[in-house]
C-alpha atoms as a PDB file:
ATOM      1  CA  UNK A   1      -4.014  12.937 -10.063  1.00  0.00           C
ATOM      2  CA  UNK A   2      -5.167  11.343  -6.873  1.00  0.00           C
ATOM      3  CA  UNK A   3      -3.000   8.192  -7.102  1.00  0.00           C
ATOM      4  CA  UNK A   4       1.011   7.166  -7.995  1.00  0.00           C
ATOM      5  CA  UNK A   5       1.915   3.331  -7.871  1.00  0.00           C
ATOM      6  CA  UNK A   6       5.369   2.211  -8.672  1.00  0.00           C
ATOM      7  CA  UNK A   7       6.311  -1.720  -8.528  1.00  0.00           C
ATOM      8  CA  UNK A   8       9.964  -2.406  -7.302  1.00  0.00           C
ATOM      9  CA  UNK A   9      12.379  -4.615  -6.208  1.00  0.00           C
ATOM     10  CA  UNK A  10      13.037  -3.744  -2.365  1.00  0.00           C
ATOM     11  CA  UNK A  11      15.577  -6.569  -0.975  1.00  0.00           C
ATOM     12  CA  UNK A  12      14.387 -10.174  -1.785  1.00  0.00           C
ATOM     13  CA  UNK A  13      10.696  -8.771  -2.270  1.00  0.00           C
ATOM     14  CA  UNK A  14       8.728  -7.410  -5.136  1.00  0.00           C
ATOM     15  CA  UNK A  15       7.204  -4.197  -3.716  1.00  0.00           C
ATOM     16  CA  UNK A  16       4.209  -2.851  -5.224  1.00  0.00           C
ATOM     17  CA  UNK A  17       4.033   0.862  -3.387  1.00  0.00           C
ATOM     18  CA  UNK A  18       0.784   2.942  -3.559  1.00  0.00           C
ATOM     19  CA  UNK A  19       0.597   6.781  -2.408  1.00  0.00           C
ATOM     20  CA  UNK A  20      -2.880   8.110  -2.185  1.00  0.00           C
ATOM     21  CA  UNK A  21      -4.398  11.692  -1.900  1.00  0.00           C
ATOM     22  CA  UNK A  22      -7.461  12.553   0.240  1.00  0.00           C
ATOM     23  CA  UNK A  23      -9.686  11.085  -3.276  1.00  0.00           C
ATOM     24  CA  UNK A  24      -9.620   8.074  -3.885  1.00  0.00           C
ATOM     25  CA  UNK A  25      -7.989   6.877  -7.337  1.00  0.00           C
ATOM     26  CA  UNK A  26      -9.721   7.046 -11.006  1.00  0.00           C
ATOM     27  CA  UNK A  27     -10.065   4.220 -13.066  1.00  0.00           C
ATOM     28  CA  UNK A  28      -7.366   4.788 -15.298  1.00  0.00           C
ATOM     29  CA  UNK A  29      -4.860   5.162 -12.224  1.00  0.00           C
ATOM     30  CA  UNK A  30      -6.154   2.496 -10.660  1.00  0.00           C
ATOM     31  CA  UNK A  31      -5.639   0.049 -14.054  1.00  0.00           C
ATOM     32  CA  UNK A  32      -2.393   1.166 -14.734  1.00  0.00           C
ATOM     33  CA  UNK A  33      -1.091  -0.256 -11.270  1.00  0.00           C
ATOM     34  CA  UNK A  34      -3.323  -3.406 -11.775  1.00  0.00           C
ATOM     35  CA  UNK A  35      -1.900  -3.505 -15.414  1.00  0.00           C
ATOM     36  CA  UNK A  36       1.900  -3.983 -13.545  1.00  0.00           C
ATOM     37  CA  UNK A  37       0.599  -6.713 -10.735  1.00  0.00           C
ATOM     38  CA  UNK A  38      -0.954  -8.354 -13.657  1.00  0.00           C
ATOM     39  CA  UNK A  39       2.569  -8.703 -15.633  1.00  0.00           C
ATOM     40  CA  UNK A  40       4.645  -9.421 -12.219  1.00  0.00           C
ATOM     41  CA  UNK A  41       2.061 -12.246 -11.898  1.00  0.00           C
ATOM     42  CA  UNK A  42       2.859 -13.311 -15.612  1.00  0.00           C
ATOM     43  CA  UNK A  43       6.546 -13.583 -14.975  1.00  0.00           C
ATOM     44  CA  UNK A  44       6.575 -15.131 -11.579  1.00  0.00           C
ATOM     45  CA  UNK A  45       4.265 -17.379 -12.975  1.00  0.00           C
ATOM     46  CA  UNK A  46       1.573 -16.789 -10.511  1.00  0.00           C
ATOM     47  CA  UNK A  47       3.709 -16.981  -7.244  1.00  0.00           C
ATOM     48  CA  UNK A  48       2.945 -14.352  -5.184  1.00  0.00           C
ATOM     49  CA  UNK A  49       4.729 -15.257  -1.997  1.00  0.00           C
ATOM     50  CA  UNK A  50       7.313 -12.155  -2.234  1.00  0.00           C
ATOM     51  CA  UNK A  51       4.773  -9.491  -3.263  1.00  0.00           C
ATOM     52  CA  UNK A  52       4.817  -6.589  -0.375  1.00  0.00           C
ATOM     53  CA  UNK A  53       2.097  -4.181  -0.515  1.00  0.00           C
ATOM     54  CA  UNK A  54       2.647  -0.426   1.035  1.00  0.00           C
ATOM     55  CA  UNK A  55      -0.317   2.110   0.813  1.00  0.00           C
ATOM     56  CA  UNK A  56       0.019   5.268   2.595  1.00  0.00           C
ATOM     57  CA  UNK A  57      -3.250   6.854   1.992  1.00  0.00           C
ATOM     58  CA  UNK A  58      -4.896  10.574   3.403  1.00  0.00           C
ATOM     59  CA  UNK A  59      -8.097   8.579   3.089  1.00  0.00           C
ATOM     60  CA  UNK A  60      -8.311   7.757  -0.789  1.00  0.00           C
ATOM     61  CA  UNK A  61      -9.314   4.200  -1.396  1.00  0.00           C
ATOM     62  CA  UNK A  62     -10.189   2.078  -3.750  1.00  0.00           C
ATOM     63  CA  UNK A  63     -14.119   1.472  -4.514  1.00  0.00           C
ATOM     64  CA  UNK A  64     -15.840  -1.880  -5.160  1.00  0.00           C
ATOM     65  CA  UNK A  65     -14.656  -2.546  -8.771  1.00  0.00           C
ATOM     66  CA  UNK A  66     -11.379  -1.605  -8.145  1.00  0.00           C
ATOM     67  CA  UNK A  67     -11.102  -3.836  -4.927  1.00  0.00           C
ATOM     68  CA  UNK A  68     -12.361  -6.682  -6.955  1.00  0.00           C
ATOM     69  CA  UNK A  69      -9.856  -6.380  -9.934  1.00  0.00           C
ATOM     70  CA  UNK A  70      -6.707  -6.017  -7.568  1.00  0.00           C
ATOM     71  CA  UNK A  71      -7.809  -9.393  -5.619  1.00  0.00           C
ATOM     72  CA  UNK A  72      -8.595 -11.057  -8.573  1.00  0.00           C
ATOM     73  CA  UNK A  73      -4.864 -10.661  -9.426  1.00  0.00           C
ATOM     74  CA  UNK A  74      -3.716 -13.388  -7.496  1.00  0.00           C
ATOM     75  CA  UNK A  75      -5.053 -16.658  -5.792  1.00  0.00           C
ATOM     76  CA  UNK A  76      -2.240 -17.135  -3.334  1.00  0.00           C
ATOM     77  CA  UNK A  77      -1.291 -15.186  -0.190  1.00  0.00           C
ATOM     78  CA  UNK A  78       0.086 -11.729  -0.289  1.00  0.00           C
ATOM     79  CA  UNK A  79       0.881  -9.073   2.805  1.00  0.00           C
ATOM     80  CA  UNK A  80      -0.394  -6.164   2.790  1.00  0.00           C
ATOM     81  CA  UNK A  81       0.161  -2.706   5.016  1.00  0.00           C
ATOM     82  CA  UNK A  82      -1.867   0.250   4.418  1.00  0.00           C
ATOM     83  CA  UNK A  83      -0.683   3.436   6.693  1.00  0.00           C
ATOM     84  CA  UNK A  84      -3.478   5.766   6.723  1.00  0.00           C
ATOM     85  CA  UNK A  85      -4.548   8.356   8.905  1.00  0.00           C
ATOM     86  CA  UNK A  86      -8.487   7.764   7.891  1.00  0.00           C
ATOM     87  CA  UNK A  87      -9.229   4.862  10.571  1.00  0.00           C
ATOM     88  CA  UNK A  88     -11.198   7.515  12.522  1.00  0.00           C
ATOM     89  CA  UNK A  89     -13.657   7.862   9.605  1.00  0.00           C
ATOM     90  CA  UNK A  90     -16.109   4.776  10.939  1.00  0.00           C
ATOM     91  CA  UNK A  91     -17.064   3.819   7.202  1.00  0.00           C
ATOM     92  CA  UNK A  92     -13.040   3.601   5.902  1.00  0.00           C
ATOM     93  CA  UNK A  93     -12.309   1.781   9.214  1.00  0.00           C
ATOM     94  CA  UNK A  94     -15.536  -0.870   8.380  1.00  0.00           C
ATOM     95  CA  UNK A  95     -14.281  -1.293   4.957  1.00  0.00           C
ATOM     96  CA  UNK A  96     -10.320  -1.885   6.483  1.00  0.00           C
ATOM     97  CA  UNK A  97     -11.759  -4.227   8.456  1.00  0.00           C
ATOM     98  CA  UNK A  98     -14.445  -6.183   6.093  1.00  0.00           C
ATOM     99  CA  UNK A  99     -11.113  -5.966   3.883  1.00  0.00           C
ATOM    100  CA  UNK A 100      -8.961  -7.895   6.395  1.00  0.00           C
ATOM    101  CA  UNK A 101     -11.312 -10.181   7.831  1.00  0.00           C
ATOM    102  CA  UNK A 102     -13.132 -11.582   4.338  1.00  0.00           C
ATOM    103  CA  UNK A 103     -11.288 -10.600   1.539  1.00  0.00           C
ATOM    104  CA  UNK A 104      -7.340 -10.823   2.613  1.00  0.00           C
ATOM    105  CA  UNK A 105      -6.527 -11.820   5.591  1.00  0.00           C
ATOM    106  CA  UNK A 106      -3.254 -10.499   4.562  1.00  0.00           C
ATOM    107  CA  UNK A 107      -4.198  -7.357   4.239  1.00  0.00           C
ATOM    108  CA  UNK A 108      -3.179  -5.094   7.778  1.00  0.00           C
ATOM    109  CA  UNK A 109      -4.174  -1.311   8.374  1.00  0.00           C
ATOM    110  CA  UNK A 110      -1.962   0.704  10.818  1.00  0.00           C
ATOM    111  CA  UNK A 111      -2.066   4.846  11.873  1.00  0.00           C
ATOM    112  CA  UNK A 112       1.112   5.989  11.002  1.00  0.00           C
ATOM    113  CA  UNK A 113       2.454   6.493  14.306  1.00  0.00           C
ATOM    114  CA  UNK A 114       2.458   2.394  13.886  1.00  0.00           C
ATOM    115  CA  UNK A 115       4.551   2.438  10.949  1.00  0.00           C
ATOM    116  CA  UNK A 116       7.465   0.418  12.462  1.00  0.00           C
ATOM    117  CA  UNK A 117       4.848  -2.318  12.777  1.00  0.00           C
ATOM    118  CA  UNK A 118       3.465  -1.836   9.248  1.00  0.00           C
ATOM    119  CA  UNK A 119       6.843  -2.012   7.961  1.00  0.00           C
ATOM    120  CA  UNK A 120       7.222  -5.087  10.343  1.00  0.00           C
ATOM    121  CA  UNK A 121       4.061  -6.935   8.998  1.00  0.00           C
ATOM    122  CA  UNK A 122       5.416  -6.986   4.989  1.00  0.00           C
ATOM    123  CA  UNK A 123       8.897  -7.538   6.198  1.00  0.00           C
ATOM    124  CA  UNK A 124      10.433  -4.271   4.796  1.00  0.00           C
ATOM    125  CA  UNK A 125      11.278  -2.574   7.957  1.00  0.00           C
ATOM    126  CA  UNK A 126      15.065  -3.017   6.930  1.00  0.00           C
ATOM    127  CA  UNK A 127      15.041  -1.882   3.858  1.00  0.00           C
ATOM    128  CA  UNK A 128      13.791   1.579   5.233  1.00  0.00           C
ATOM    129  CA  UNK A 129      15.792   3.518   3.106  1.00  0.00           C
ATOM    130  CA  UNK A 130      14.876   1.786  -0.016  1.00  0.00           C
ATOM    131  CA  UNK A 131      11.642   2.275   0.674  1.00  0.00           C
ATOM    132  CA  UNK A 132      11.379   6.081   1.629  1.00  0.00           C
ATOM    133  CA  UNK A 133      13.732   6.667  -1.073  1.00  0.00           C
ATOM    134  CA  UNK A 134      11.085   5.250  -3.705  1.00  0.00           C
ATOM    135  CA  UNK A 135       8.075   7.034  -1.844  1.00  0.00           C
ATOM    136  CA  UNK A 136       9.619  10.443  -1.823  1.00  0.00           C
ATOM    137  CA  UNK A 137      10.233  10.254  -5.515  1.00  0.00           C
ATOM    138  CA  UNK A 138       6.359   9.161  -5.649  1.00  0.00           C
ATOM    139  CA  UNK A 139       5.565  12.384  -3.573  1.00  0.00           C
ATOM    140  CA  UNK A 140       7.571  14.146  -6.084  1.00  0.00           C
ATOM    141  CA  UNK A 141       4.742  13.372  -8.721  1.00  0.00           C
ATOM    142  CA  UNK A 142       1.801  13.361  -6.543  1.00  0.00           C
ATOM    143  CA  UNK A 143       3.079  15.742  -3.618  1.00  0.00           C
ATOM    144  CA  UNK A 144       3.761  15.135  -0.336  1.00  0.00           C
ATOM    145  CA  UNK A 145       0.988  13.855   1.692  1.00  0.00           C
ATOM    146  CA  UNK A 146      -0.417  14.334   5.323  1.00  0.00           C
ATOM    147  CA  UNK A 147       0.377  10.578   6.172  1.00  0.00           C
ATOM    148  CA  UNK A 148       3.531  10.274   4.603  1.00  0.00           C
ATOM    149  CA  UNK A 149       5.057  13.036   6.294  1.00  0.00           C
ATOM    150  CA  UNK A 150       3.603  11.366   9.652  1.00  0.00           C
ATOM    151  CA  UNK A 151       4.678   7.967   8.664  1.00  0.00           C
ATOM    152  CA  UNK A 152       8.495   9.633   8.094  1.00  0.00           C
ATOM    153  CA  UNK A 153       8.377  11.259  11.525  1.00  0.00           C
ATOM    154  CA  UNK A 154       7.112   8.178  13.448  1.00  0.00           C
ATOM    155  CA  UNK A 155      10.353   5.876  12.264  1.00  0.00           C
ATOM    156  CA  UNK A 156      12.537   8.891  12.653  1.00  0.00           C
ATOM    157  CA  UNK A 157      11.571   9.614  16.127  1.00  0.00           C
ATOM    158  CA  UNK A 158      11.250   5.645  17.247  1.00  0.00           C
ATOM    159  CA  UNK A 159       7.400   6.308  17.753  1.00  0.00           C
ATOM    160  CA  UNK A 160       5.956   2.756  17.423  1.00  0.00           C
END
């Protein structure tokens, strides 16, 4: 397992939460998180104005089918903060950026000593506790990543 996904309800926002290993996700957990977005986008009939995407990542990512059958989900703008502590790799830091400039300009990538601002961005950085809550239990399946742990320790010590 390389991938965990869990779609929530953190305050007024549906959060879709991915937490990624060093390898990036299979098919099948890839489709499975897809399969969710797809049936939020049933019921809200479309709307995705209170979708919040969090993906801390060790450096897994999507490849080029997956990234083309999660933005095919939805036609309308939706934020997106991915905390990963890859940007130093110059090809994951090209793709963040070909990401954010073409495909979704909502789409932000932060280090996780920027997690305040990442939080910030999707407009969960009040609902902190929510939040960690549902990624530890995530970590609980996958176990606890490099950037998570990071991530915690730059909001607990104020780090920005």
């Amino acid at each position: 397992m390389h991938t965990v996904f869990r779609l929530t309800r953190i305050g007024p926002f549906d959060a879709a939460l991915w937490l990624h290993t060093k390898e990036d996700p299979s098919d099948s957990e890839w489709d499975q998180g897809c399969g969710e977005l797809l049936a939020l986008k049933q019921r809200n009939d479309g709307d995705s104005s209170r979708l919040r995407t969090v993906i801390i990542s060790d450096g897994g990512a999507p490849n080029a089918r997956q990234r083309s059958h999660f933005s095919g989900l939805f036609t309308g703008p939706t934020k997106s903060s991915l905390i990963t502590v890859s940007l130093t790799n110059p090809v994951k830091r090209a793709i963040a950026n070909v990401i954010t400039t073409w495909l979704n300009p909502g789409f932000r990538a932060f280090g996780p000593a920027r997690t305040r601002e990442a939080l910030a961005y999707v407009e969960l950085l009040s609902e902190q506790a929510a939040l960690w809550k549902h990624f530890d239990e995530l970590a609980n399946v996958l176990g606890m990543t490099e950037t998570l742990l990071l991530a915690r320790k730059a909001v607990s010590t104020g780090d920005t």
